[in-house]
N, C-alpha and C. Protein backbone atom coordinates (compact mmCIF):
# COMPACT_ATOMS: atom_id res chain seq x y z
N UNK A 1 0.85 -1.17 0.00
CA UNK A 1 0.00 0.00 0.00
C UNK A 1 0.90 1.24 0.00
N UNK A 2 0.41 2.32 -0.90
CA UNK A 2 0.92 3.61 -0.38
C UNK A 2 0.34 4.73 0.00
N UNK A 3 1.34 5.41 0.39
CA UNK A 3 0.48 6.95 1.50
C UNK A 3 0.58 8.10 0.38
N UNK A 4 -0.58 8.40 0.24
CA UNK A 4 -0.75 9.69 -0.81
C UNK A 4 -1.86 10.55 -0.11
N UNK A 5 -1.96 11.79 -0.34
CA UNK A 5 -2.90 12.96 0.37
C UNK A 5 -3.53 13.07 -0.82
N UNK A 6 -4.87 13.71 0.16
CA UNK A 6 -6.00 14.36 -1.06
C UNK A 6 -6.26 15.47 -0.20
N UNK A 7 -6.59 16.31 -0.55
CA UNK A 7 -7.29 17.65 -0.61
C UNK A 7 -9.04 17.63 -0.64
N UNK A 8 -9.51 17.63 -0.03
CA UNK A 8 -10.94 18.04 0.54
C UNK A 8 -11.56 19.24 0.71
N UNK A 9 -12.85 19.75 0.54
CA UNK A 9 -12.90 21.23 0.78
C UNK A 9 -13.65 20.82 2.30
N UNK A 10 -14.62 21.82 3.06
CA UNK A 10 -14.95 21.59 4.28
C UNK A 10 -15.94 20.81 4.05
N UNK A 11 -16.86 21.27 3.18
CA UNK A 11 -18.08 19.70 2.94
C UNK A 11 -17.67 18.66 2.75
N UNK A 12 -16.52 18.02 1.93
CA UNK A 12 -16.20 16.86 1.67
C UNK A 12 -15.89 15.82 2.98
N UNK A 13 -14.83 16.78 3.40
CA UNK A 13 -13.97 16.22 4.74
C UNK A 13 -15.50 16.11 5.76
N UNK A 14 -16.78 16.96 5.67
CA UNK A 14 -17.63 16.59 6.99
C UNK A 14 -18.40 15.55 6.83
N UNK A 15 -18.78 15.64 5.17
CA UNK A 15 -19.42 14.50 4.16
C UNK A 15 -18.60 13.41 4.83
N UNK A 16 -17.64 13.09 4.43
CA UNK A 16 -16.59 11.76 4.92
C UNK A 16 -16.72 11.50 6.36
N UNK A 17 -17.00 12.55 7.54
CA UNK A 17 -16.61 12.38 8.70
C UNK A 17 -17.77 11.66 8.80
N UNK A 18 -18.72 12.25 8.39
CA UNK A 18 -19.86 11.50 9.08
C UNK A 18 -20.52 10.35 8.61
N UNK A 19 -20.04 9.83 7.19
CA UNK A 19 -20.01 8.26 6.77
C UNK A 19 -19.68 7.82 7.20
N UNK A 20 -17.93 7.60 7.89
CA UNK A 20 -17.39 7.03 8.51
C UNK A 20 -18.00 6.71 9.97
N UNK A 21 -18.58 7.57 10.58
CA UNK A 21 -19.29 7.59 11.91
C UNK A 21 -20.39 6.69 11.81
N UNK A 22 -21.49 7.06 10.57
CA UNK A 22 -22.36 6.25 10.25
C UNK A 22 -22.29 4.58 10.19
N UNK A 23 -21.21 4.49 9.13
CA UNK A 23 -20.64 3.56 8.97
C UNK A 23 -19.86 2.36 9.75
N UNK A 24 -18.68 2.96 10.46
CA UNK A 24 -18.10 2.26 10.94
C UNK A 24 -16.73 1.92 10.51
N UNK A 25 -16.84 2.43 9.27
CA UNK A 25 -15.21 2.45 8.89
C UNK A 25 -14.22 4.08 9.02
N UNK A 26 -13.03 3.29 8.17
CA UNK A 26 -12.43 3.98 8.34
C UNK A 26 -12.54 5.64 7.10
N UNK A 27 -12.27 6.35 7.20
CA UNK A 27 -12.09 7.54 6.05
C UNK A 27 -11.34 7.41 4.92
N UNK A 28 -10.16 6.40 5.45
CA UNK A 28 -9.76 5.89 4.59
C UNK A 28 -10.00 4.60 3.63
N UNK A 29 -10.61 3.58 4.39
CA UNK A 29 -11.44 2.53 3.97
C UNK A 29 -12.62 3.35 2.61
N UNK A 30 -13.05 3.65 3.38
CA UNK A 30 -14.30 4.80 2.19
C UNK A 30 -13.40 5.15 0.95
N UNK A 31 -12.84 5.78 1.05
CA UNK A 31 -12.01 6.69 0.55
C UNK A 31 -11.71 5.56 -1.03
N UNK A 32 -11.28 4.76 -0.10
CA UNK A 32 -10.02 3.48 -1.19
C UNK A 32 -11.60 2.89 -1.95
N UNK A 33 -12.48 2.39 -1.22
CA UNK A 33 -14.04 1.70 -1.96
C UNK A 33 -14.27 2.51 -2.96
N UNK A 34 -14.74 3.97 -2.42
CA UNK A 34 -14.96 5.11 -3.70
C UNK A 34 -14.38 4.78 -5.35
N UNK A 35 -12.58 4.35 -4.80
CA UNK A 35 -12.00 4.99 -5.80
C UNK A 35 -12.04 3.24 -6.26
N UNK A 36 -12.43 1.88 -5.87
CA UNK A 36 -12.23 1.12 -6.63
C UNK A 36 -13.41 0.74 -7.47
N UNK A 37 -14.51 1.52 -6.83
CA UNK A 37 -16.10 1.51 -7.53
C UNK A 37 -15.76 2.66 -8.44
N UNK A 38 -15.55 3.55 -8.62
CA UNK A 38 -15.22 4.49 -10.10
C UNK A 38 -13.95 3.98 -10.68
N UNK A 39 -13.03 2.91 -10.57
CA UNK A 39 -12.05 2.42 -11.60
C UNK A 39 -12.97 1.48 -12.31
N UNK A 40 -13.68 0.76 -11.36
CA UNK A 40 -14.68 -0.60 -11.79
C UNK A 40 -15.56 -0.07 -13.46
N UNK A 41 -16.41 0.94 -12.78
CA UNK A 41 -17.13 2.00 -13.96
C UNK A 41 -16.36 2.42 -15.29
N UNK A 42 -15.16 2.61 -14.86
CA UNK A 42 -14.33 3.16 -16.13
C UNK A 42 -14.06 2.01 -16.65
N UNK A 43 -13.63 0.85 -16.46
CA UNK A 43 -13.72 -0.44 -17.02
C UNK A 43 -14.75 -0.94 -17.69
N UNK A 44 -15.80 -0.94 -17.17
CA UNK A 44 -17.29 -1.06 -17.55
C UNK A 44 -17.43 -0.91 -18.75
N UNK A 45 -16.86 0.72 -18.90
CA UNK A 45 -17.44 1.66 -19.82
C UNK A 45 -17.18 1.02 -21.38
N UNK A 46 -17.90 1.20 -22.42
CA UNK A 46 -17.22 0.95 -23.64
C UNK A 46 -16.26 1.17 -24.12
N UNK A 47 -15.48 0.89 -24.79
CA UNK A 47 -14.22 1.84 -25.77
C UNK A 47 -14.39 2.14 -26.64
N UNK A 48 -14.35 3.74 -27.04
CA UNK A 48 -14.71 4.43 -28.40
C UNK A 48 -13.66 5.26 -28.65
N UNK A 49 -13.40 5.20 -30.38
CA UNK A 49 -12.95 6.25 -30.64
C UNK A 49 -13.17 7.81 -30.48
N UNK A 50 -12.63 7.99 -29.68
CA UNK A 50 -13.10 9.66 -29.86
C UNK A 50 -12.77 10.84 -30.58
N UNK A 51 -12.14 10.12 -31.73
CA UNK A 51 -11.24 11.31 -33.24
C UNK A 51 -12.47 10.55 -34.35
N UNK A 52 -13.10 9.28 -34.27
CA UNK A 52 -13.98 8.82 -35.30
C UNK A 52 -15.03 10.11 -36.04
N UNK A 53 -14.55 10.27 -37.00
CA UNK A 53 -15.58 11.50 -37.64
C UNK A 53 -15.49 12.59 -37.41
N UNK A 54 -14.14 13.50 -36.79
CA UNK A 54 -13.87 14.31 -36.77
C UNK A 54 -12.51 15.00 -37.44
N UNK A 55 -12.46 14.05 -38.35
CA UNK A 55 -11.30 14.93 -39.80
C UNK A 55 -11.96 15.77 -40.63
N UNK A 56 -11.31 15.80 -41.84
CA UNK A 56 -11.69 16.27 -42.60
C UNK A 56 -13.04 15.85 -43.82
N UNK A 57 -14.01 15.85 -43.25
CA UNK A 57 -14.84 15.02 -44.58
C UNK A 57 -15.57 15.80 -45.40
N UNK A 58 -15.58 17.20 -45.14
CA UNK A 58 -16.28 18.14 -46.00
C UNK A 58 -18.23 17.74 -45.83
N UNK A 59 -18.29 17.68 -44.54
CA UNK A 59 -19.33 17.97 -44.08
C UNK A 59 -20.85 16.81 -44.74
N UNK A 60 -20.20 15.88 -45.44
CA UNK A 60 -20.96 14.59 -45.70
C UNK A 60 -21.17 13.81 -44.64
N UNK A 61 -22.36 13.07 -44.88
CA UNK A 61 -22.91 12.03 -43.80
C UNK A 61 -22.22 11.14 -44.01
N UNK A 62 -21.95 10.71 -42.85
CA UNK A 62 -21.11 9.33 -42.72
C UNK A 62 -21.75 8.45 -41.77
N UNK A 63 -21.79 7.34 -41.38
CA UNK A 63 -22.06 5.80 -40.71
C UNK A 63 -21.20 5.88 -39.47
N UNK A 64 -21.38 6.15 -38.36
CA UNK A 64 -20.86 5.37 -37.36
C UNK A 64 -20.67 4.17 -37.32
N UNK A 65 -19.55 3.66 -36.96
CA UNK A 65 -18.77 2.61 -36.59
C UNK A 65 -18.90 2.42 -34.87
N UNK A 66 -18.96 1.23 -35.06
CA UNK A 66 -18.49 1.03 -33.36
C UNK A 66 -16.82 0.59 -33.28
N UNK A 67 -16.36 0.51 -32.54
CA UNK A 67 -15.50 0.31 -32.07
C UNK A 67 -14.99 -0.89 -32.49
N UNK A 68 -16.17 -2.34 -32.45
CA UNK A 68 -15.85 -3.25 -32.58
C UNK A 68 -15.44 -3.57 -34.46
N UNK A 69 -16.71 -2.63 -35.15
CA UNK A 69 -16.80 -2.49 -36.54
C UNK A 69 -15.34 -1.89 -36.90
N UNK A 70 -15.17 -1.01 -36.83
CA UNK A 70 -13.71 -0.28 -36.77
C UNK A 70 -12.90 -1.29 -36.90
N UNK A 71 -12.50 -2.21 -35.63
CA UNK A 71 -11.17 -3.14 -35.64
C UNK A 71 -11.45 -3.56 -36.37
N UNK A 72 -12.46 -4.79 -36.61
CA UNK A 72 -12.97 -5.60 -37.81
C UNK A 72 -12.15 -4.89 -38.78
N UNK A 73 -12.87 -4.00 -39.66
CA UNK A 73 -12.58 -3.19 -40.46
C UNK A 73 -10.69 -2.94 -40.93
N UNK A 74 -10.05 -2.81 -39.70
CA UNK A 74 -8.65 -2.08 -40.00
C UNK A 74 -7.81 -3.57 -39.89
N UNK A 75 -8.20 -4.44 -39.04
CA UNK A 75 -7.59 -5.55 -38.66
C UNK A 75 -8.17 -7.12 -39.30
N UNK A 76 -9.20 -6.82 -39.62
CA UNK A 76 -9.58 -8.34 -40.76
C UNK A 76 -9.95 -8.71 -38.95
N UNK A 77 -10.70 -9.94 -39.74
CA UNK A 77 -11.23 -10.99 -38.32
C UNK A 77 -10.07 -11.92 -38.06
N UNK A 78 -9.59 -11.64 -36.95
CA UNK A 78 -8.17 -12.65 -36.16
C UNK A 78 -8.66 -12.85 -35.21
């Protein structure tokens, strides 16, 4: 494990104090759950291009691709 600081404003830090009270854990326990339930989410999340359709196309309609269509597409089916 390592020791790193965060910065809180006064709501946060009273927000926290009093979960922890509620709770039963620690501030830091909370703290570490928070941050492995929003890594979890970002995992979750899909993967998209986010440059897809934003070159140059001179303002024609184009087809979204997914992500998965895309690889297909650049990489053949492997």
């Amino acid at each position: 494990m390592h020791k790193t600081s965060v910065y809180l404003n006064d709501d946060e830090v009273e927000g926290l104090r009093r979960a922890a009270a509620a709770t039963g854990q620690s501030q830091a326990d909370l703290i570490r759950a928070a941050l492995r339930r929003m890594l979890a989410d970002l995992e979750a999340r899909p993967k998209i291009f986010r440059s897809l359709g934003r070159g140059r196309g001179g303002g024609a309609p184009y087809s979204r691709w997914s992500s998965d269509d895309l690889h297909r597409r650049v990489m053949g089916d492997q």
